[in-house]
PDB file of N, CA and C in Angstrom:
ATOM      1  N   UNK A   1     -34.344  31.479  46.219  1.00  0.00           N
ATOM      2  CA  UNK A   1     -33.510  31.615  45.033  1.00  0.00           C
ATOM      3  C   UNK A   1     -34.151  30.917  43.834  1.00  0.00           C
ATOM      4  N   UNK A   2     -34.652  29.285  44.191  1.00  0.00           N
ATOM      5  CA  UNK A   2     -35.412  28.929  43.324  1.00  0.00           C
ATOM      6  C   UNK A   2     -36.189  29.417  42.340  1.00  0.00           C
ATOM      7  N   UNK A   3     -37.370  30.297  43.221  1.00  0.00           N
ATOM      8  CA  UNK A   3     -38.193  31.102  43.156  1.00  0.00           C
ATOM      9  C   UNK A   3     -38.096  32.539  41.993  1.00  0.00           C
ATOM     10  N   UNK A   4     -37.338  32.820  42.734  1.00  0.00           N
ATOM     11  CA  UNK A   4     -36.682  34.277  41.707  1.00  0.00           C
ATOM     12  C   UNK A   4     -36.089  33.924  40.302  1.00  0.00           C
ATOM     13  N   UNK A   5     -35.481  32.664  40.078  1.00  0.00           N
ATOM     14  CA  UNK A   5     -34.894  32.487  38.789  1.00  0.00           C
ATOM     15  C   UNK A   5     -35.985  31.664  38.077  1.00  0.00           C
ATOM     16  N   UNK A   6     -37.233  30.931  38.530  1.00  0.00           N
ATOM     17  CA  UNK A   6     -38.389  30.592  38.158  1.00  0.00           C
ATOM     18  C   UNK A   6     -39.170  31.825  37.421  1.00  0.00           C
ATOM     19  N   UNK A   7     -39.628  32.945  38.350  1.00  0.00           N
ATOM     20  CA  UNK A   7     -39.902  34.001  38.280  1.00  0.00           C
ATOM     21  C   UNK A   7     -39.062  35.127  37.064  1.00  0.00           C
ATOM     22  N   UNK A   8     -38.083  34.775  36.640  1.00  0.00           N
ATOM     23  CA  UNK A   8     -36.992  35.565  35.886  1.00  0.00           C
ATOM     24  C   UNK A   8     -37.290  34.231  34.618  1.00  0.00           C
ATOM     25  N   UNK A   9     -37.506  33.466  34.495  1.00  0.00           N
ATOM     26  CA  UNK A   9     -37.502  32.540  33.313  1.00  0.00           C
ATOM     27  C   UNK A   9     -38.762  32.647  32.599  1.00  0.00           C
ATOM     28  N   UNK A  10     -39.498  32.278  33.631  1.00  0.00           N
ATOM     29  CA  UNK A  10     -41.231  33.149  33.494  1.00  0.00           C
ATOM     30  C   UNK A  10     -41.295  34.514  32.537  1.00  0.00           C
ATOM     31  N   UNK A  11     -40.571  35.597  33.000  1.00  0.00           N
ATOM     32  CA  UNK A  11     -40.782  36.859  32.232  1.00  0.00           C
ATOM     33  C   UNK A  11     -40.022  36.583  31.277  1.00  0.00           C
ATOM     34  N   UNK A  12     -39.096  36.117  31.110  1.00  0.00           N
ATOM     35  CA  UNK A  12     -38.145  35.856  29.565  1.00  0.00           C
ATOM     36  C   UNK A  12     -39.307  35.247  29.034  1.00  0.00           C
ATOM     37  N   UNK A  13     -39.850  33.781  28.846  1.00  0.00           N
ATOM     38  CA  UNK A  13     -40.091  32.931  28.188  1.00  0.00           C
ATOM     39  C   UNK A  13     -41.608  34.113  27.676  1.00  0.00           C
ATOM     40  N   UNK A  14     -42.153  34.824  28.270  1.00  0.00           N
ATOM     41  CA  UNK A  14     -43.451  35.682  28.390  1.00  0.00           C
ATOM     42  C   UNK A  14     -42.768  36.876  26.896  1.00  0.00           C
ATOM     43  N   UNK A  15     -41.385  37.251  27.502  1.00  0.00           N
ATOM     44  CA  UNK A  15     -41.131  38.022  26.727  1.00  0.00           C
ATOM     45  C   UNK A  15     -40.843  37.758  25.365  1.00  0.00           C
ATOM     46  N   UNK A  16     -40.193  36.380  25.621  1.00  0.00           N
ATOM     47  CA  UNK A  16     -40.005  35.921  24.032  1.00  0.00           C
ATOM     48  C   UNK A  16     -41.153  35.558  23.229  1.00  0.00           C
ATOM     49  N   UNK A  17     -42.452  34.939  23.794  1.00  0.00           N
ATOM     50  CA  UNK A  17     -43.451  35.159  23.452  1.00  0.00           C
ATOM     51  C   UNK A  17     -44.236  36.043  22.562  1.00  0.00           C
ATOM     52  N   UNK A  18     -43.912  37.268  23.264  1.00  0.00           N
ATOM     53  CA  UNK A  18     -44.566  38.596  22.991  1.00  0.00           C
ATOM     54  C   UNK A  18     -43.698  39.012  21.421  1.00  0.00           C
ATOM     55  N   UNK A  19     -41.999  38.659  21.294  1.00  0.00           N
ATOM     56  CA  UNK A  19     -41.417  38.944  20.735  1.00  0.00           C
ATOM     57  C   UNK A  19     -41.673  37.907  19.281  1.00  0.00           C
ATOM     58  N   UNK A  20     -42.219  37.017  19.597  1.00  0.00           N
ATOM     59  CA  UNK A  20     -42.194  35.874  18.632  1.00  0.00           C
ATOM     60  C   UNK A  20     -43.589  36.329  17.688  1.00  0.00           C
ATOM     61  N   UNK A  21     -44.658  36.271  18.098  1.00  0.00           N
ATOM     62  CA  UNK A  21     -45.439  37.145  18.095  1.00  0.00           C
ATOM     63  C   UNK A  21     -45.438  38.118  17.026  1.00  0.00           C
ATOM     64  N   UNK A  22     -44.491  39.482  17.843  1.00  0.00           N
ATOM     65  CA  UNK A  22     -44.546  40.541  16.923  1.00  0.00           C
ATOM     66  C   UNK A  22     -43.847  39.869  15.475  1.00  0.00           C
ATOM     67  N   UNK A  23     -42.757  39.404  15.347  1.00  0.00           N
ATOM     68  CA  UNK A  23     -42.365  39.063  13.981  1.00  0.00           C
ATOM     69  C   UNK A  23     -43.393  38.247  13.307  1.00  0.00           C
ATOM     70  N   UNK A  24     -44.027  37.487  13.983  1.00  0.00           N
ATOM     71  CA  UNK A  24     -44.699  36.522  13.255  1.00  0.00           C
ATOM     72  C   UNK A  24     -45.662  37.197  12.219  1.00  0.00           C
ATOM     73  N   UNK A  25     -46.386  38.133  12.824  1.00  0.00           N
ATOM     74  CA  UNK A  25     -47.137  39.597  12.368  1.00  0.00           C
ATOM     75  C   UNK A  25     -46.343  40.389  11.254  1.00  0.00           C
ATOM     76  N   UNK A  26     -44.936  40.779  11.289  1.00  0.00           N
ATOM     77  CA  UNK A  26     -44.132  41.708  10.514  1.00  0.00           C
ATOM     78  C   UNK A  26     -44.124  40.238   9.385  1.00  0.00           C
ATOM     79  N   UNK A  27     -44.085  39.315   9.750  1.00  0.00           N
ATOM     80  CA  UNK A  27     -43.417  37.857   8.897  1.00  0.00           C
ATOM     81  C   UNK A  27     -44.583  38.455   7.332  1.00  0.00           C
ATOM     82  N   UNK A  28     -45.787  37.723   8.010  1.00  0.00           N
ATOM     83  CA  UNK A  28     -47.311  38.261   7.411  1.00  0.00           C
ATOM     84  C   UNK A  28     -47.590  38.919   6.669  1.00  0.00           C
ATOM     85  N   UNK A  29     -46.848  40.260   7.233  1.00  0.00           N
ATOM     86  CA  UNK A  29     -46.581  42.009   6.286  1.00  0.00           C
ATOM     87  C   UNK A  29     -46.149  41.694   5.138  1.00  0.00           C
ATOM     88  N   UNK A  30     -44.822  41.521   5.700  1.00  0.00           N
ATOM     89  CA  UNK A  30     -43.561  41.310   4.529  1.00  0.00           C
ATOM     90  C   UNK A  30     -44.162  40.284   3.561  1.00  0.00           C
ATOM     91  N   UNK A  31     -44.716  38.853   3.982  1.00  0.00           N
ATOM     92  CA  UNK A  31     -45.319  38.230   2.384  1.00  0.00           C
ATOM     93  C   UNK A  31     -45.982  38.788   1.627  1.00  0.00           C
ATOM     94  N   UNK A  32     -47.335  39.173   2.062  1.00  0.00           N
ATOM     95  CA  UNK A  32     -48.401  39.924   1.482  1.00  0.00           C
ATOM     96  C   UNK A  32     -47.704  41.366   0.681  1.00  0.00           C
ATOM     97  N   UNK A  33     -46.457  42.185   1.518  1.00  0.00           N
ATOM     98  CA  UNK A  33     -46.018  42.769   0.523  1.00  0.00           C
ATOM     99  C   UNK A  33     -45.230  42.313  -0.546  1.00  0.00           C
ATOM    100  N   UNK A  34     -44.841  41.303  -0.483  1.00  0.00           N
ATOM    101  CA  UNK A  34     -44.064  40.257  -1.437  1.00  0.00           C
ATOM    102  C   UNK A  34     -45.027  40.007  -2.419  1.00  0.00           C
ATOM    103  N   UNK A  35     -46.201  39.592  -1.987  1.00  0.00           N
ATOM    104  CA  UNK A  35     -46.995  39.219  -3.051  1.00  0.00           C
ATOM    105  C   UNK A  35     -47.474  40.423  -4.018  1.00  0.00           C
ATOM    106  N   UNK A  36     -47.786  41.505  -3.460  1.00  0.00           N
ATOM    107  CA  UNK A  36     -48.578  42.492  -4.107  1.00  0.00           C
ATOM    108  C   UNK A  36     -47.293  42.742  -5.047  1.00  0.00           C
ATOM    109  N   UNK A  37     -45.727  42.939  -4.317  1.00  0.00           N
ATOM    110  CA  UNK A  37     -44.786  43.056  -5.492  1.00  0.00           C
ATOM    111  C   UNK A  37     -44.546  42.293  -7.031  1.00  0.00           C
ATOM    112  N   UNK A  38     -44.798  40.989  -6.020  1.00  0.00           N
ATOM    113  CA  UNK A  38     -44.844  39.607  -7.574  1.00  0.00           C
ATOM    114  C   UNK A  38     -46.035  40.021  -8.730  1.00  0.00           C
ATOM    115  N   UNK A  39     -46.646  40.313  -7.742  1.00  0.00           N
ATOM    116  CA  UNK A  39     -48.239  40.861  -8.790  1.00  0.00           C
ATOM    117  C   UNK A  39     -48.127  41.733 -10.127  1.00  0.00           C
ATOM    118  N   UNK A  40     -47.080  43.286  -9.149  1.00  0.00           N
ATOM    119  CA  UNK A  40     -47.435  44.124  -9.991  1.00  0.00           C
ATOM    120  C   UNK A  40     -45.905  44.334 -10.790  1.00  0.00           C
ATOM    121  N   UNK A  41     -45.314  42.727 -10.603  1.00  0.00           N
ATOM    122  CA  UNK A  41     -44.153  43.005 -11.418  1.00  0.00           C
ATOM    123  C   UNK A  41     -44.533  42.333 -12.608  1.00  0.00           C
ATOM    124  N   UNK A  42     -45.505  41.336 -12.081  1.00  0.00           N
ATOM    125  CA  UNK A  42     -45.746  40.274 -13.805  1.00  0.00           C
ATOM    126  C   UNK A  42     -46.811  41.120 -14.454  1.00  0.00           C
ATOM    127  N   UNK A  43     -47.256  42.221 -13.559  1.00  0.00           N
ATOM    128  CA  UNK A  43     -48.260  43.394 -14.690  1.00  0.00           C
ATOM    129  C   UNK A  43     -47.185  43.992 -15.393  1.00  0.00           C
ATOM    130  N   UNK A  44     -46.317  44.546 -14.695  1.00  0.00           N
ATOM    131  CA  UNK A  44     -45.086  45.355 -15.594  1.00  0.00           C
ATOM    132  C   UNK A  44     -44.487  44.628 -16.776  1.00  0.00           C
ATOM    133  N   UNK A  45     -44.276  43.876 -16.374  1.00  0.00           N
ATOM    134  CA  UNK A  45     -43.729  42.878 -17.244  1.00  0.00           C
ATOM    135  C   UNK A  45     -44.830  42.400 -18.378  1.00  0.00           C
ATOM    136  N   UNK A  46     -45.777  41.913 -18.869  1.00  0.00           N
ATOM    137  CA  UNK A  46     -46.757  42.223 -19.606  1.00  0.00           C
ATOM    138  C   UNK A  46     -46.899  43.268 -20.403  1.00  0.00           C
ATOM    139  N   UNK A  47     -47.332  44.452 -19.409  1.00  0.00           N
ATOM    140  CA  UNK A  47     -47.301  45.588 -20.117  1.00  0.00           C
ATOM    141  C   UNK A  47     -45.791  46.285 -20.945  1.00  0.00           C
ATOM    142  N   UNK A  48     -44.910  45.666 -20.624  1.00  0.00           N
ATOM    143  CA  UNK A  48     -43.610  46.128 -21.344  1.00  0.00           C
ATOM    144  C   UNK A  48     -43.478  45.281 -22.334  1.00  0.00           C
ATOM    145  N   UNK A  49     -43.953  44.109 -22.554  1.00  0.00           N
ATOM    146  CA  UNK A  49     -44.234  42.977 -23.539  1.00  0.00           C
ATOM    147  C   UNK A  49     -45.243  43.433 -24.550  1.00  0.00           C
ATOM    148  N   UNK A  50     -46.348  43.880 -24.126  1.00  0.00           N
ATOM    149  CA  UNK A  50     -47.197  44.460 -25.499  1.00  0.00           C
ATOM    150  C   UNK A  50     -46.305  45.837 -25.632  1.00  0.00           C
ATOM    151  N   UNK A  51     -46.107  46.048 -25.023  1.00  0.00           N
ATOM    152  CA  UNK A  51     -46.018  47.881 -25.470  1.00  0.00           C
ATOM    153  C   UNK A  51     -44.661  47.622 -26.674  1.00  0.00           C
ATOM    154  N   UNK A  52     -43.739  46.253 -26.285  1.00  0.00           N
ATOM    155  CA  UNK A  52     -42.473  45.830 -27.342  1.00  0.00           C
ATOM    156  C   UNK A  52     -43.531  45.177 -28.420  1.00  0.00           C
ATOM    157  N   UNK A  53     -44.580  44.631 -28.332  1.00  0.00           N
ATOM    158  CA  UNK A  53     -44.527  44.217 -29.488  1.00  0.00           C
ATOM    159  C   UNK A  53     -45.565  45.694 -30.403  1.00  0.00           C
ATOM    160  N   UNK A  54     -46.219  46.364 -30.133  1.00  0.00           N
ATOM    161  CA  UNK A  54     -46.784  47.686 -30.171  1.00  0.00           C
ATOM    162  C   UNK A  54     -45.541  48.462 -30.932  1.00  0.00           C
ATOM    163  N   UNK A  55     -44.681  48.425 -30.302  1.00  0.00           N
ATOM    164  CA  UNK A  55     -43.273  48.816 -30.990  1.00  0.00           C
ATOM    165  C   UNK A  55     -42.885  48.510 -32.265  1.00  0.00           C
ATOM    166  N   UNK A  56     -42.761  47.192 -32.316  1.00  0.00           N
ATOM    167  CA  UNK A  56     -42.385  46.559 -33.255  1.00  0.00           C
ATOM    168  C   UNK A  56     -43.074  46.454 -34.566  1.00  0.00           C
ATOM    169  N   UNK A  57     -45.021  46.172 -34.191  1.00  0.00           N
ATOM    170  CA  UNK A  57     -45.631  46.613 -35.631  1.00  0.00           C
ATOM    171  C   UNK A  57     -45.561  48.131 -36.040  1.00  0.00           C
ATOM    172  N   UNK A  58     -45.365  49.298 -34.910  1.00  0.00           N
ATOM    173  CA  UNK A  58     -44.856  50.408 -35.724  1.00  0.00           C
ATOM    174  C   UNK A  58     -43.852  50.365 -36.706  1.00  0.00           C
ATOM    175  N   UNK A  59     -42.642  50.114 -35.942  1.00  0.00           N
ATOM    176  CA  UNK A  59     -41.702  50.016 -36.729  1.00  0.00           C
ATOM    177  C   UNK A  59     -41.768  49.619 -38.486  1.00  0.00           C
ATOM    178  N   UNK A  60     -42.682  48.078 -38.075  1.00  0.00           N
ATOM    179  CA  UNK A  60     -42.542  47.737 -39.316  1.00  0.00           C
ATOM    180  C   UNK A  60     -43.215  48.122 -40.473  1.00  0.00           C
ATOM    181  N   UNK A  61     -44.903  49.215 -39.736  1.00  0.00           N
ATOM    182  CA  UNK A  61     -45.378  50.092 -40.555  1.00  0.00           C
ATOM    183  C   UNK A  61     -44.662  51.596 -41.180  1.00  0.00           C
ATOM    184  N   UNK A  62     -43.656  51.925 -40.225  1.00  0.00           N
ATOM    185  CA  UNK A  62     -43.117  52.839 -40.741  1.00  0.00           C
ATOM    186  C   UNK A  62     -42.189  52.698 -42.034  1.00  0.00           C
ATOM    187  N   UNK A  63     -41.495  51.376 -41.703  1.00  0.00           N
ATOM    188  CA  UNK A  63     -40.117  50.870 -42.754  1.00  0.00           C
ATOM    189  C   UNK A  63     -41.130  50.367 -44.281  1.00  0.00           C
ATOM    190  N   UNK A  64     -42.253  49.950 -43.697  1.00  0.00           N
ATOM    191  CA  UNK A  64     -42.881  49.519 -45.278  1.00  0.00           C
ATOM    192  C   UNK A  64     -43.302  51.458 -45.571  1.00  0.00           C
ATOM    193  N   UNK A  65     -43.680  52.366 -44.771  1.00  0.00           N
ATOM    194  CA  UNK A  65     -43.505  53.626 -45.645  1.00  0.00           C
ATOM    195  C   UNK A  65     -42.855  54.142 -45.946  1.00  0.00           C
ATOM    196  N   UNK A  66     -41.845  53.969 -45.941  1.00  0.00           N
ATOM    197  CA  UNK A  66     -40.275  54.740 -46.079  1.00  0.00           C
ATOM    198  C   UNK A  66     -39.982  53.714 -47.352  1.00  0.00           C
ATOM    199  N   UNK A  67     -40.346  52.301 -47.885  1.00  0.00           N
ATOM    200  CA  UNK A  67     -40.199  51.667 -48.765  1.00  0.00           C
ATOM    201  C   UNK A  67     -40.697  52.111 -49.756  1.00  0.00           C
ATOM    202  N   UNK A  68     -42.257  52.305 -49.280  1.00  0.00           N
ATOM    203  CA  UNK A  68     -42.901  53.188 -50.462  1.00  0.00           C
ATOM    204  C   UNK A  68     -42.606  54.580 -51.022  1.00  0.00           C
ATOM    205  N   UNK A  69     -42.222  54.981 -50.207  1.00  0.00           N
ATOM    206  CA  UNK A  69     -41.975  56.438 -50.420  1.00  0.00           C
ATOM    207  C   UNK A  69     -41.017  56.445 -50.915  1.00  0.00           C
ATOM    208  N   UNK A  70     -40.045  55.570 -50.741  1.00  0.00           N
ATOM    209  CA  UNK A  70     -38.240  55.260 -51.970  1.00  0.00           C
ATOM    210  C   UNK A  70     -38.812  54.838 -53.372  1.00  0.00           C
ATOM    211  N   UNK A  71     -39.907  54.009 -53.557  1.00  0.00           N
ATOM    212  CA  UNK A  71     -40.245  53.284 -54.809  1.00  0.00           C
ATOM    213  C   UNK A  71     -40.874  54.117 -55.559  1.00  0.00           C
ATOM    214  N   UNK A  72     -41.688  55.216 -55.132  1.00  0.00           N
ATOM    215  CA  UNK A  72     -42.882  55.925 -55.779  1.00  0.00           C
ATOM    216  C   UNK A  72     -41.462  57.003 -56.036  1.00  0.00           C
ATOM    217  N   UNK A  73     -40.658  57.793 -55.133  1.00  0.00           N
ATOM    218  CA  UNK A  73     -40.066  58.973 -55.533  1.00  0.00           C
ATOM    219  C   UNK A  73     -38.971  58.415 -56.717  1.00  0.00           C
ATOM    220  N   UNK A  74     -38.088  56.923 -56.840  1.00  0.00           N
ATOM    221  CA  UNK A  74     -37.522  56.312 -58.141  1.00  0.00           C
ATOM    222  C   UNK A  74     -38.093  56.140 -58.929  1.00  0.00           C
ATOM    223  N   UNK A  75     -39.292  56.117 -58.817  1.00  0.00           N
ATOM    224  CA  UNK A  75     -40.416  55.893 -60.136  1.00  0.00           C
ATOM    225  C   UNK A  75     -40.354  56.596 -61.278  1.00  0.00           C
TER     226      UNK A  75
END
């Protein structure tokens, strides 16, 4: 009886092993995909930062032509 529940603790402890293991591996995955996410969110983020400020000197080239174009047509 000893024997058999020795033998039965054996394959658990083997199995949890095996099981510990596999996550430890998925653990690994999941950072590295974590990271590549952090990566290409602070690229996004950047690139939505110039592209606002890209925005913004349009804008303000357009409003100084629309200024001119009010001053020259009251002229």
């Amino acid at each position: 009886m000893l024997e058999a529940t020795l033998a039965q603790l054996e394959g658990l402890v083997a199995e949890l092993l095996q099981q510990n293991q596999t996550l430890t591996a998925s653990c690994q995955q999941l950072e590295q995909q974590l990271q590549q996410a952090r990566e290409e969110n602070d690229a996004l983020q950047m690139a939505a930062l110039e592209q606002e400020e890209q925005q913004g000197a349009t804008l303000a080239r357009l409003q100084a032509l629309v200024q001119r174009a009010g001053a020259s047509s009251a002229a």
